[in-house]
N, C-alpha and C. Protein backbone atom coordinates (compact mmCIF):
# COMPACT_ATOMS: atom_id res chain seq x y z
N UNK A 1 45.48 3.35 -29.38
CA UNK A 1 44.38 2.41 -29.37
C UNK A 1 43.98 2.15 -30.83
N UNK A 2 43.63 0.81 -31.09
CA UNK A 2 43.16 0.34 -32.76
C UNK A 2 42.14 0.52 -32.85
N UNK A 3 41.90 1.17 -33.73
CA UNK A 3 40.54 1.20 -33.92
C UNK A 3 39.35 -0.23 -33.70
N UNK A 4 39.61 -1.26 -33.84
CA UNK A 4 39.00 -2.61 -33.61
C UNK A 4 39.33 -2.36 -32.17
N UNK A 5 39.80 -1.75 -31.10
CA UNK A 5 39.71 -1.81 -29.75
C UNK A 5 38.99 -0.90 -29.29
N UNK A 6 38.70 0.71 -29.91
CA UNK A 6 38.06 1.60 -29.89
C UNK A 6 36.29 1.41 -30.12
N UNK A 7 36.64 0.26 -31.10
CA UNK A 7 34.79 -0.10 -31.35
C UNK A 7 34.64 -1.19 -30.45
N UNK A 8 35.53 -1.83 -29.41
CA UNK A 8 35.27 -2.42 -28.84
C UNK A 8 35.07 -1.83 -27.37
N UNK A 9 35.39 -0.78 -27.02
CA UNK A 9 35.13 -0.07 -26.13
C UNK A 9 34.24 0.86 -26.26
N UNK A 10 33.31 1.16 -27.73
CA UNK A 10 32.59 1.99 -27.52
C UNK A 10 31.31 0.90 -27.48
N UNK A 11 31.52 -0.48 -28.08
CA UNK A 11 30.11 -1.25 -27.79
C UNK A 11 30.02 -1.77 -26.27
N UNK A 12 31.37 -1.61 -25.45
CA UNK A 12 30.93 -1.81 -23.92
C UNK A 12 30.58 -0.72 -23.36
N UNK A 13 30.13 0.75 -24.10
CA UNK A 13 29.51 2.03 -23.34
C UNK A 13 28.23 1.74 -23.99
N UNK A 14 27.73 1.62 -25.17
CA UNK A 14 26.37 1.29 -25.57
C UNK A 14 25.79 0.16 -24.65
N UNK A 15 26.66 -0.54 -24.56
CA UNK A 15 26.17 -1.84 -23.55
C UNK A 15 25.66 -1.40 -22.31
N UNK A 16 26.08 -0.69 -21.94
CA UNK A 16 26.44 -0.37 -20.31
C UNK A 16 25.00 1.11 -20.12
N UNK A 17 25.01 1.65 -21.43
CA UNK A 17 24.48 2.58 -21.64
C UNK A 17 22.44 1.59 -21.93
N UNK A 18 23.00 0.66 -22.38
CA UNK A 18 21.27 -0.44 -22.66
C UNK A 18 20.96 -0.64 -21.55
N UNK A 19 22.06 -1.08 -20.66
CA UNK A 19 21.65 -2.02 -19.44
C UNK A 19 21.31 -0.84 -18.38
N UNK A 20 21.29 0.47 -18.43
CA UNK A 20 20.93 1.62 -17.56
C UNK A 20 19.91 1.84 -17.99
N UNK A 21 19.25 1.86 -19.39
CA UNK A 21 17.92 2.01 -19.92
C UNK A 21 16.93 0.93 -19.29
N UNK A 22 17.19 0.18 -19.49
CA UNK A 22 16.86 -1.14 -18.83
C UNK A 22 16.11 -1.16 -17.44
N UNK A 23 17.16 -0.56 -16.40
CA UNK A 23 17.26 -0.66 -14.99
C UNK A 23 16.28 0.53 -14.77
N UNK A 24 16.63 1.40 -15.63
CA UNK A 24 15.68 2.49 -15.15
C UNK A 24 14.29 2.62 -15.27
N UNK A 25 13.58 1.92 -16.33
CA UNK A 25 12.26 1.31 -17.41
C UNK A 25 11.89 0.51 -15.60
N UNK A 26 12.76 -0.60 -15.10
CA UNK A 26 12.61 -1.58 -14.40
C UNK A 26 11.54 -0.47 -13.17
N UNK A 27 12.88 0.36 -12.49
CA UNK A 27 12.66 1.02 -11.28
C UNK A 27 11.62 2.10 -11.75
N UNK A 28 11.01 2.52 -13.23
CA UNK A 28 10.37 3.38 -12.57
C UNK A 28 8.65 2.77 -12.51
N UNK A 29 8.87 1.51 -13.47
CA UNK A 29 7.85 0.40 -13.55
C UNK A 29 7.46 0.14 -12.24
N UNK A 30 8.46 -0.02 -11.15
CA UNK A 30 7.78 -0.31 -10.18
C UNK A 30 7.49 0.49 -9.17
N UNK A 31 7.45 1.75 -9.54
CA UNK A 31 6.22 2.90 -8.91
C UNK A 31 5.08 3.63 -9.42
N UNK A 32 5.24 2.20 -10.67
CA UNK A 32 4.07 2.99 -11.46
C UNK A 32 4.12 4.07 -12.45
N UNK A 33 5.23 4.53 -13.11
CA UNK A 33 5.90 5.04 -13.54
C UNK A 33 6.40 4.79 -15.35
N UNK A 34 5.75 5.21 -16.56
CA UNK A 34 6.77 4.89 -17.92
C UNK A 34 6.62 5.73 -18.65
N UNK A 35 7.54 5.95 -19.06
CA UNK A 35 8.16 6.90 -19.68
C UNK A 35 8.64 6.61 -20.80
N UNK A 36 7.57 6.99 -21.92
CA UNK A 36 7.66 5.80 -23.25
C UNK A 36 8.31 6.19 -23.98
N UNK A 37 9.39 7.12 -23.86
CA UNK A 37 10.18 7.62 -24.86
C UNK A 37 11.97 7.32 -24.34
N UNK A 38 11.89 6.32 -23.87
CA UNK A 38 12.92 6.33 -22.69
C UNK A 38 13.80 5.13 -23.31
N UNK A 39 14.94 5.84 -23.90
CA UNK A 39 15.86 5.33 -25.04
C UNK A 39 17.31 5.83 -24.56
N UNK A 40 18.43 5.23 -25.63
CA UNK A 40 19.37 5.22 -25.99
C UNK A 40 19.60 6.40 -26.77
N UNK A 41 20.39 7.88 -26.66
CA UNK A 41 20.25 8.05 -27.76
C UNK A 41 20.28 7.79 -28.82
N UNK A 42 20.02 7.82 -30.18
CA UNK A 42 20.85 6.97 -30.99
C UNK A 42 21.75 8.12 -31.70
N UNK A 43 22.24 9.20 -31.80
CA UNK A 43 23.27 9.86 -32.25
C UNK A 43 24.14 10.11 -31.25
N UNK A 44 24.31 9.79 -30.46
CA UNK A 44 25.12 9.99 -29.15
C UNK A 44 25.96 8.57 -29.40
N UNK A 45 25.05 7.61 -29.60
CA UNK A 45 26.04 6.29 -29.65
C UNK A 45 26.19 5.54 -30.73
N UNK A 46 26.30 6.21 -32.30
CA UNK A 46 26.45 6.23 -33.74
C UNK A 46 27.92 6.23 -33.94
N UNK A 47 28.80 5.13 -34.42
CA UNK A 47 29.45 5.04 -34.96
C UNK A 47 30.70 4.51 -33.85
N UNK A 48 31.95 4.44 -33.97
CA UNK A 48 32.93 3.74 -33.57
C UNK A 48 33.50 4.34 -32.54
N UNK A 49 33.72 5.51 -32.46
CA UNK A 49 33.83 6.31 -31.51
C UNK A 49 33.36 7.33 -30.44
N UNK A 50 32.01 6.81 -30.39
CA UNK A 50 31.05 6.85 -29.34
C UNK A 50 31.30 7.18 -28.16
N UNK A 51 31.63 8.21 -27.51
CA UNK A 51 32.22 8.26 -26.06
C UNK A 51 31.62 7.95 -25.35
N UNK A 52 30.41 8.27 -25.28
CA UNK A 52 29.35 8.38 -23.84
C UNK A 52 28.27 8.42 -24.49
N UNK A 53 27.43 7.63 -24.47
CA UNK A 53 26.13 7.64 -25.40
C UNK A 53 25.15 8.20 -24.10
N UNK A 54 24.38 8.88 -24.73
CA UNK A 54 23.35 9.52 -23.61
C UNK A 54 22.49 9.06 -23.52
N UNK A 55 21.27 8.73 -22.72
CA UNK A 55 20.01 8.28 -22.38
C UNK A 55 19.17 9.26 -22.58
N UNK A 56 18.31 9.37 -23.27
CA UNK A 56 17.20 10.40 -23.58
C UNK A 56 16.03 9.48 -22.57
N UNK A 57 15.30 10.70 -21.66
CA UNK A 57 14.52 10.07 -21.11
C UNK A 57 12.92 10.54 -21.71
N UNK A 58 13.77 11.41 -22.86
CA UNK A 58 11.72 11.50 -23.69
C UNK A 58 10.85 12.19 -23.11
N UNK A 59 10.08 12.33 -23.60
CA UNK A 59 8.97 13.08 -23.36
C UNK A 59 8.07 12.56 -23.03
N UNK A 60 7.09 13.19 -21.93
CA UNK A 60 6.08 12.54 -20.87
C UNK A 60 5.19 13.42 -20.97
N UNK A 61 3.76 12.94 -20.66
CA UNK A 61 3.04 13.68 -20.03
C UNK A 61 2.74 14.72 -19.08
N UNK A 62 2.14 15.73 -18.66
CA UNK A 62 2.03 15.95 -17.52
C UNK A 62 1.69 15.30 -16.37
N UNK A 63 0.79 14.47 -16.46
CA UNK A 63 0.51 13.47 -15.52
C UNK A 63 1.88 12.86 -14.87
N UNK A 64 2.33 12.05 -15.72
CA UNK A 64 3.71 11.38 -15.38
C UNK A 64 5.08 12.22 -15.10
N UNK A 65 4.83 13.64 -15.66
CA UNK A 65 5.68 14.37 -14.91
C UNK A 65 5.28 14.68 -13.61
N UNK A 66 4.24 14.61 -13.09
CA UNK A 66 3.96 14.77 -11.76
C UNK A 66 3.84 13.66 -10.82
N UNK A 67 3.73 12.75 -10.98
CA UNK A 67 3.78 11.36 -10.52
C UNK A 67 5.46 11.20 -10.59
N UNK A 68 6.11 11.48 -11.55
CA UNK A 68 7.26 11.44 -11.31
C UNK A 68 8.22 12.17 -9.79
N UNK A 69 7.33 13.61 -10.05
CA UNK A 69 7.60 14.65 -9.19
C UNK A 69 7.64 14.18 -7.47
N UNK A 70 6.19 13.20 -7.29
CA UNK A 70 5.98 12.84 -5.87
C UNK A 70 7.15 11.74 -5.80
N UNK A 71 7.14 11.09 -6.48
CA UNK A 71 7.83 9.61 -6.10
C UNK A 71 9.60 10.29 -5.65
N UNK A 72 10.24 11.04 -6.29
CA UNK A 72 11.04 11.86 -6.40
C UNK A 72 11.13 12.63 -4.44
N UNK A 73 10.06 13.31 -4.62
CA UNK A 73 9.63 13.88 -3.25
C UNK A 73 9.85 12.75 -2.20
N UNK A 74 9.04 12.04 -2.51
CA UNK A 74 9.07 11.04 -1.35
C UNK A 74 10.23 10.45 -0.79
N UNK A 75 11.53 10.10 -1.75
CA UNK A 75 12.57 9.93 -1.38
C UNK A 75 13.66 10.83 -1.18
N UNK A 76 13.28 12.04 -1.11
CA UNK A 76 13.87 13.01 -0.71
C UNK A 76 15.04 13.39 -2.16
N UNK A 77 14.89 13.34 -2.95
CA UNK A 77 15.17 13.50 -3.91
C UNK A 77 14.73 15.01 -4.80
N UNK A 78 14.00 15.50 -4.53
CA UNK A 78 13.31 16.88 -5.66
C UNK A 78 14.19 17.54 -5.40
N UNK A 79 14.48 18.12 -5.95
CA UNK A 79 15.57 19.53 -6.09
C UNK A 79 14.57 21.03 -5.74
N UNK A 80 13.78 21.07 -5.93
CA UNK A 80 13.15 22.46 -4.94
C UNK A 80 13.06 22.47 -3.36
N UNK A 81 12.96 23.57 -3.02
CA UNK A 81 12.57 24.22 -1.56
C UNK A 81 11.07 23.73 -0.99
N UNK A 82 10.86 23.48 0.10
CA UNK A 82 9.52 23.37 -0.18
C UNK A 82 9.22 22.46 1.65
């Protein structure tokens, strides 16, 4: 792979990696839900060979970690016993 194909495949994982930031900002907006630290990493997706850029979902409140927690619950989603 050329490197000019390599940076072209790592700006369709940043891409792909925006448009999940995006979707997720969207869905949690509409339960009331933000999470203002809720990014791209940016050293995860630095430079040309970028494999997998990660989503940092930041740091929240307690409040919004618990509001997070029900909405989570409600769709059967929480990972505890209970």
């Amino acid at each position: 792979m050329t490197i000019k194909e390599r940076r072209r495949a790592a700006e369709g994982r940043v891409r792909a990696a925006e448009d999940a930031v995006t979707r997720l900002k969207e869905g949690l907006s509409g339960v009331g839900i933000t999470l203002p630290s809720l990014r791209i990493d940016p050293v995860s997706s630095a430079g040309s060979d970028s494999m997998t850029p990660l989503v940092d979902l930041g740091r929240c409140n307690l409040d919004t970690a618990l509001r997070l927690s029900v909405v989570l619950e409600k769709q059967g989603l929480a990972g505890h016993d209970g």
